[in-house]
Protein backbone atom coordinates (compact mmCIF):
# COMPACT_ATOMS: atom_id res chain seq x y z
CA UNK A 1 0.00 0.00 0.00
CA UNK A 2 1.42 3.68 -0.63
CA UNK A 3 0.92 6.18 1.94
CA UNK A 4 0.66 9.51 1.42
CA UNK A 5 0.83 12.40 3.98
CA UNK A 6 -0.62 15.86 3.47
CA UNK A 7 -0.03 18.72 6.04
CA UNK A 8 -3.06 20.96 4.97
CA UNK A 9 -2.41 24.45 6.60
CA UNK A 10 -5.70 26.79 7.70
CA UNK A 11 -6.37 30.06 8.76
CA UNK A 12 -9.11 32.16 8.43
CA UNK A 13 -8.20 35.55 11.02
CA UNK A 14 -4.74 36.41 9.16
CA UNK A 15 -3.54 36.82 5.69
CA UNK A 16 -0.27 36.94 3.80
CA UNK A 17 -2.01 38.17 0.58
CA UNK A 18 -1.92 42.17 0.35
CA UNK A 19 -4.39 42.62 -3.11
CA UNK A 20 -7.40 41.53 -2.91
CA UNK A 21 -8.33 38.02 -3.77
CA UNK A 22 -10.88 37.60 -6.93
CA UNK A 23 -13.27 35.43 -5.20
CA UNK A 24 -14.23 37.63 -3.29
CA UNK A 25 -13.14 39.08 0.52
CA UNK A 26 -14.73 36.58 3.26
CA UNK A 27 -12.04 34.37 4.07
CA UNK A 28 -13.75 31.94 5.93
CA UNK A 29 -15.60 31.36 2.99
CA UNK A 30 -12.20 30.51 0.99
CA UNK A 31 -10.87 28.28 3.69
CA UNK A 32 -13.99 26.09 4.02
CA UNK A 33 -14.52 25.92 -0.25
CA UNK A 34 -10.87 25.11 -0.34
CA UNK A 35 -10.80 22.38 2.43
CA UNK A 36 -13.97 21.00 1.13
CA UNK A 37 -12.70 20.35 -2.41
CA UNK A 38 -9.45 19.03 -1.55
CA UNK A 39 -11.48 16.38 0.84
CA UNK A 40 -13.48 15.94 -2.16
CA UNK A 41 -10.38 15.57 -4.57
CA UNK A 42 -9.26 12.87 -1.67
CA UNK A 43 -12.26 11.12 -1.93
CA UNK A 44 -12.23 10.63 -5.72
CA UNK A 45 -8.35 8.88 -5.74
CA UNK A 46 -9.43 6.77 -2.32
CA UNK A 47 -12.62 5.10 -4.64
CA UNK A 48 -10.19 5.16 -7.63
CA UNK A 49 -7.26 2.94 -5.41
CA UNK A 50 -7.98 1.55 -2.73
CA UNK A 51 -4.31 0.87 -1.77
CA UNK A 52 -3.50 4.37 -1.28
CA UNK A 53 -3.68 5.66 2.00
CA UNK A 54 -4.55 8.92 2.89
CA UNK A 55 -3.52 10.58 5.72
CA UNK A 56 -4.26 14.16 6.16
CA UNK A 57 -3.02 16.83 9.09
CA UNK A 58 -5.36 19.87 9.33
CA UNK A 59 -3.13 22.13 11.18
CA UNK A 60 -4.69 25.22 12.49
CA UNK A 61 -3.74 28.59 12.93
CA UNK A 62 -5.91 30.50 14.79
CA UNK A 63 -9.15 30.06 13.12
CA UNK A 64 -12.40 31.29 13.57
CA UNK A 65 -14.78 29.08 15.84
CA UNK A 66 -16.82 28.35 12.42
CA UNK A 67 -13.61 27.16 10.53
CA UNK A 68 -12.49 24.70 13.42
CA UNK A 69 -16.04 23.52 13.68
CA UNK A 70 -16.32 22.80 10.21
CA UNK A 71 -13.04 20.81 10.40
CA UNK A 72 -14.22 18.60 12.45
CA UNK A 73 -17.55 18.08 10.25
CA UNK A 74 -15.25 17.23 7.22
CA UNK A 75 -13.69 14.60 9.55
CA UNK A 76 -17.08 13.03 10.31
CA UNK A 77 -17.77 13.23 6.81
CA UNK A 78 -14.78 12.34 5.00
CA UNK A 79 -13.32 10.18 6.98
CA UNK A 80 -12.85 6.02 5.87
CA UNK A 81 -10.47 3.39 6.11
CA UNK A 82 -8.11 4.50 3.99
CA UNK A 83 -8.76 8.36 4.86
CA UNK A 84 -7.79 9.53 8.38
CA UNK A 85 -7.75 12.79 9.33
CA UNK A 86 -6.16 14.40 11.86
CA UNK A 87 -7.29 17.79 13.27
CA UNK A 88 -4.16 20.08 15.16
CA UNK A 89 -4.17 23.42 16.52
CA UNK A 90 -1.13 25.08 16.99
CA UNK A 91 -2.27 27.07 20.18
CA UNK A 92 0.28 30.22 21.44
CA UNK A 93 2.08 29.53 17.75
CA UNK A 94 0.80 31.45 14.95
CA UNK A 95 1.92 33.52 11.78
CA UNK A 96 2.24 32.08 8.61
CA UNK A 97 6.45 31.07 8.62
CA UNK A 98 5.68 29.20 11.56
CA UNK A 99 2.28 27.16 10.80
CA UNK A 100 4.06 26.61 7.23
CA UNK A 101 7.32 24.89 9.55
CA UNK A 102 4.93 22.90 11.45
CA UNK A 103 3.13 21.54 8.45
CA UNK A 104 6.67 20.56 6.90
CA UNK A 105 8.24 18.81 10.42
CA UNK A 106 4.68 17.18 10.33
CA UNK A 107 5.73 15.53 6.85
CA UNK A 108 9.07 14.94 7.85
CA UNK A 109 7.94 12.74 11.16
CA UNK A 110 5.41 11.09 9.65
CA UNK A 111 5.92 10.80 6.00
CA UNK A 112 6.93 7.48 4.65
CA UNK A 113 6.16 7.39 0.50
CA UNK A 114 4.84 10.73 -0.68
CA UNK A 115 3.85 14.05 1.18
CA UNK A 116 2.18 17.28 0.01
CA UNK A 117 1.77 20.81 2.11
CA UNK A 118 -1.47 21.88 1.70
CA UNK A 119 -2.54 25.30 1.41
CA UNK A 120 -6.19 26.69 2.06
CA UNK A 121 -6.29 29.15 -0.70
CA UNK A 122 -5.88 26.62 -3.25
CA UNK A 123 -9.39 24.85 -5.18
CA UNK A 124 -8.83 21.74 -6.56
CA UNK A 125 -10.95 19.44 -9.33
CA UNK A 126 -11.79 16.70 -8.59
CA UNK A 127 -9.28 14.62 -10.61
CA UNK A 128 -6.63 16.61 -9.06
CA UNK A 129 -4.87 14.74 -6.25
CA UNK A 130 -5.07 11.31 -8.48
CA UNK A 131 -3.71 12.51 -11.57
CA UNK A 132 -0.80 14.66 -8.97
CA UNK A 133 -0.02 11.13 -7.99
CA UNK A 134 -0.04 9.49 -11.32
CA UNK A 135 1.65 11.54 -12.72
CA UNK A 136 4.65 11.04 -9.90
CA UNK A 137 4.81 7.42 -10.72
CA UNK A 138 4.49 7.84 -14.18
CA UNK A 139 8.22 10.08 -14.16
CA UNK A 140 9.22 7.42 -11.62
CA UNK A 141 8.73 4.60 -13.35
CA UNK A 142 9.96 5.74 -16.67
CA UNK A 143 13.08 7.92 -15.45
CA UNK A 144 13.59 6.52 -11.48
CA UNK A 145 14.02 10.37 -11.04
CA UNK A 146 11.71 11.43 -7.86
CA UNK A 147 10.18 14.80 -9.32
CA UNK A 148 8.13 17.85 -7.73
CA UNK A 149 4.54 18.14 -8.99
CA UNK A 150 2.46 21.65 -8.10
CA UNK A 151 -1.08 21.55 -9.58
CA UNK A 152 -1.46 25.21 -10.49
CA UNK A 153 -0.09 26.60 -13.38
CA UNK A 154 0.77 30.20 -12.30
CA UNK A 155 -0.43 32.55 -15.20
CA UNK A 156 1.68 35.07 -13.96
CA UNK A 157 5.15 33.66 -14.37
CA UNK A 158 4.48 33.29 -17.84
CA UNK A 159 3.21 36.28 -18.31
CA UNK A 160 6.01 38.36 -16.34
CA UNK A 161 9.26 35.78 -15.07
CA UNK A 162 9.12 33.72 -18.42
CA UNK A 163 7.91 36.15 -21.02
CA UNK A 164 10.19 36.45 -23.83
CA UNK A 165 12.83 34.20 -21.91
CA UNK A 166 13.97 31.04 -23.64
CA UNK A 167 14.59 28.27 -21.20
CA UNK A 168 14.44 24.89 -21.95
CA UNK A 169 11.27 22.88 -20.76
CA UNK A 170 10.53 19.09 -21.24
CA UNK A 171 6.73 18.63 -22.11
CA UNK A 172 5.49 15.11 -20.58
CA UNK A 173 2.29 13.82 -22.13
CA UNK A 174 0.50 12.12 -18.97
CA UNK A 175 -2.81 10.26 -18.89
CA UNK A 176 -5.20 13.12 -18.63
CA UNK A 177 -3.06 16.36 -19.69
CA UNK A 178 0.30 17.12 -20.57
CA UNK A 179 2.47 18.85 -17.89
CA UNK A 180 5.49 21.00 -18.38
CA UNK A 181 8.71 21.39 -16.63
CA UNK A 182 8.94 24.43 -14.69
CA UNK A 183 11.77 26.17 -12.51
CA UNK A 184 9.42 28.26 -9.66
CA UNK A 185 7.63 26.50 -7.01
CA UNK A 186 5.86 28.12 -3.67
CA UNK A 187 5.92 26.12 -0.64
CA UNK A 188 2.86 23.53 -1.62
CA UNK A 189 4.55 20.79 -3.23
CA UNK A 190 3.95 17.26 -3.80
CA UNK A 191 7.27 15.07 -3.69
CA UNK A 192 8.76 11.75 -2.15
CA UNK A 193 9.24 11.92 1.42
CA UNK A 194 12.59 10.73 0.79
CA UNK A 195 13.27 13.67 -1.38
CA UNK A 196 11.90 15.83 0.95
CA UNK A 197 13.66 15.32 3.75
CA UNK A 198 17.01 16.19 1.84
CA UNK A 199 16.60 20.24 1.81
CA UNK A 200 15.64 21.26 4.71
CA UNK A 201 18.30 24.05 4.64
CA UNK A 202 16.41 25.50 1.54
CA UNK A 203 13.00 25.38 3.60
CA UNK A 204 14.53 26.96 6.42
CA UNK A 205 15.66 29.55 4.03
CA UNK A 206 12.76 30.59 2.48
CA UNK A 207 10.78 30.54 5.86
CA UNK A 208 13.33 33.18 7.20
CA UNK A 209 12.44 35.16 3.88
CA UNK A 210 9.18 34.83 4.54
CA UNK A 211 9.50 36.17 7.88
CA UNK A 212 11.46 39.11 6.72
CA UNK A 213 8.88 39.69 3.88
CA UNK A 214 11.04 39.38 1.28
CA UNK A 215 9.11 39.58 -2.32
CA UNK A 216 11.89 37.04 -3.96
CA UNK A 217 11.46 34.86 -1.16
CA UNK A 218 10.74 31.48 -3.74
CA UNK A 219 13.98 32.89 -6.21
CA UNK A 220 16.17 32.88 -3.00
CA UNK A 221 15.31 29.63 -1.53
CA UNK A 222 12.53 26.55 -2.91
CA UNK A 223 13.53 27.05 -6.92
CA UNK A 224 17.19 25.93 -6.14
CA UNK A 225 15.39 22.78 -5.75
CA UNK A 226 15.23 22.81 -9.60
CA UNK A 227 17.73 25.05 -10.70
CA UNK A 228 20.63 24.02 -8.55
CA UNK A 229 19.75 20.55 -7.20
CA UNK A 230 18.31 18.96 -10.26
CA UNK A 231 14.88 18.23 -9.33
CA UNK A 232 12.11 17.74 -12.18
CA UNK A 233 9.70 19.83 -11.07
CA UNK A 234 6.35 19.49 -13.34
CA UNK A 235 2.96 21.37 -13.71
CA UNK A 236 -0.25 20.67 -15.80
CA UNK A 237 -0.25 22.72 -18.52
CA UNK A 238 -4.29 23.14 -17.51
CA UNK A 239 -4.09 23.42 -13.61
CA UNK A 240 -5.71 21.26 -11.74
CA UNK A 241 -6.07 23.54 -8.58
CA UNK A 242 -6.66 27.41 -9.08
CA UNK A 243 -4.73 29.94 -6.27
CA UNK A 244 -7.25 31.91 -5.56
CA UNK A 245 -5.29 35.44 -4.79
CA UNK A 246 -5.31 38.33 -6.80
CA UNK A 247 -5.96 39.00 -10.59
CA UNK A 248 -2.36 38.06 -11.74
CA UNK A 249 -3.07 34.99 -10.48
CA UNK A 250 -6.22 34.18 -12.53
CA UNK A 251 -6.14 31.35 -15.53
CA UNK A 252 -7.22 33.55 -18.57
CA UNK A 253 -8.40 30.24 -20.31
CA UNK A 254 -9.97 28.38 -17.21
CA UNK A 255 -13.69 29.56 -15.83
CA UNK A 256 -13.04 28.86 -12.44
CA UNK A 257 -16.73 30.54 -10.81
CA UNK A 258 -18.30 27.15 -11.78
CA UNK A 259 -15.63 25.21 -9.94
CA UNK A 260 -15.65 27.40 -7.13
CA UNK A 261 -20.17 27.61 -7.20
CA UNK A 262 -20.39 23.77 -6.99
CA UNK A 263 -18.76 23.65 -3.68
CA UNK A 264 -21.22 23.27 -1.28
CA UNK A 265 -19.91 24.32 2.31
CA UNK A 266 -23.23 24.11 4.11
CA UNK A 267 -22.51 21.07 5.39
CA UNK A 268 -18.86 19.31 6.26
């Protein structure tokens, strides 16, 4: 059986995001939608393959009393035998350099095959957690290389950092969509937990950015994973999760209000 760990970080009282976010400004709203469709994206691989195990962290960061209640409704409601979720508040810790550090020493305890730091500004599809992990195996089993897979597509890399910037990029044609190579990663990453554990000096790095605000914080620190360390790191050319911050971050080509409608947070 494969087991895979995901540290999925919440907070609905603070923000790190300055612009305002296109969906709109309630961010409780955002947290639960976002929470509720990567449960849902969960649920979807776990009938798919049964002998994956899922086993998710929800690590809080001083939420609202609605948010923490509706955690523990998504447990009821989510939770099977090869789902188990965990629900952890951080108590006196808080800030976003310091839930994101908990969330990654999380992984590194109790990872064994494949861990992912979940974010709760991300929506995904359905499709998207299944075809993250597919497409892991499939680079693994055709190159034994252990690659980084990140299901959003950032519009505004290609549109500002890449524009007019030749750099070579493999193209891999995977079951559902082709994915691209790509050289800039945030913190929410899918990878081996062998693999992860490796650069924990770059992690510590960019969390220390982060704390100091620094606007390059990803350049400085997490793309070395790529650009100096070799790692594959791969994106669906069509995302498969949508960041929902400002405007630069919106796919021109994806509609993602239907997506975003269907996610019914009226009940865990």
């Amino acid at each position: 059986m494969i087991d895979i760990h995901y540290a999925l970080q919440t907070c609905d009282t603070k923000s790190y995001q300055s612009q305002k976010r296109f969906c709109g400004d309630d961010r409780t709203e955002l947290s639960m939608k976002s929470v509720k469709s990567f449960l849902q994206s969960i649920k979807y691989c776990s009938d798919l393959n049964k002998d994956v195990m899922h086993n998710i962290a929800i690590i809080d960061d001083h939420s609202t009393e609605k948010l923490k209640e509706y955690h523990k409704k998504c447990k009821q409601d989510f939770e099977v035998d090869n789902i188990k979720i965990e629900l952890i508040d951080l108590g006196d810790k808080q800030g976003i350099s310091t839930s994101i550090r908990e969330c990654y020493k999380w992984l590194d305890v109790n990872g064994k095959n494949l861990v992912y730091q979940v974010q709760d500004d991300y929506v995904f599809i359905k499709e998207a957690i299944y075809e993250m992990i597919d497409m892991f195996y499939q680079i693994l089993c055709e190159t034994e290389s252990q690659c980084i897979v990140i299901p959003f597509n950032d519009p505004y890399l290609w549109n500002a950092v890449y524009k007019n910037k030749a750099a070579p990029r493999a193209v891999m044609v995977g079951k559902h969509r082709y994915w691209i190579q790509c050289y800039d990663i945030g913190c929410s990453f899918l990878t081996s937990h062998h693999q992860f554990k490796q650069h924990w000096d770059l992690y510590d790095k960019f969390l220390h950015l982060t704390e100091c605000k620094d606007r390059g914080l990803e350049s400085k620190s997490l793309n070395y994973l790529m650009t100096q360390r070799g790692i594959l790191g791969l994106v669906p050319i069509n995302s498969v999760a949508f960041h929902m911050q400002s405007d630069f971050e919106k796919d021109p080509y994806i509609d993602w209000k239907p997506i975003w409608d269907s996610i019914n947070v009226s009940r865990g």
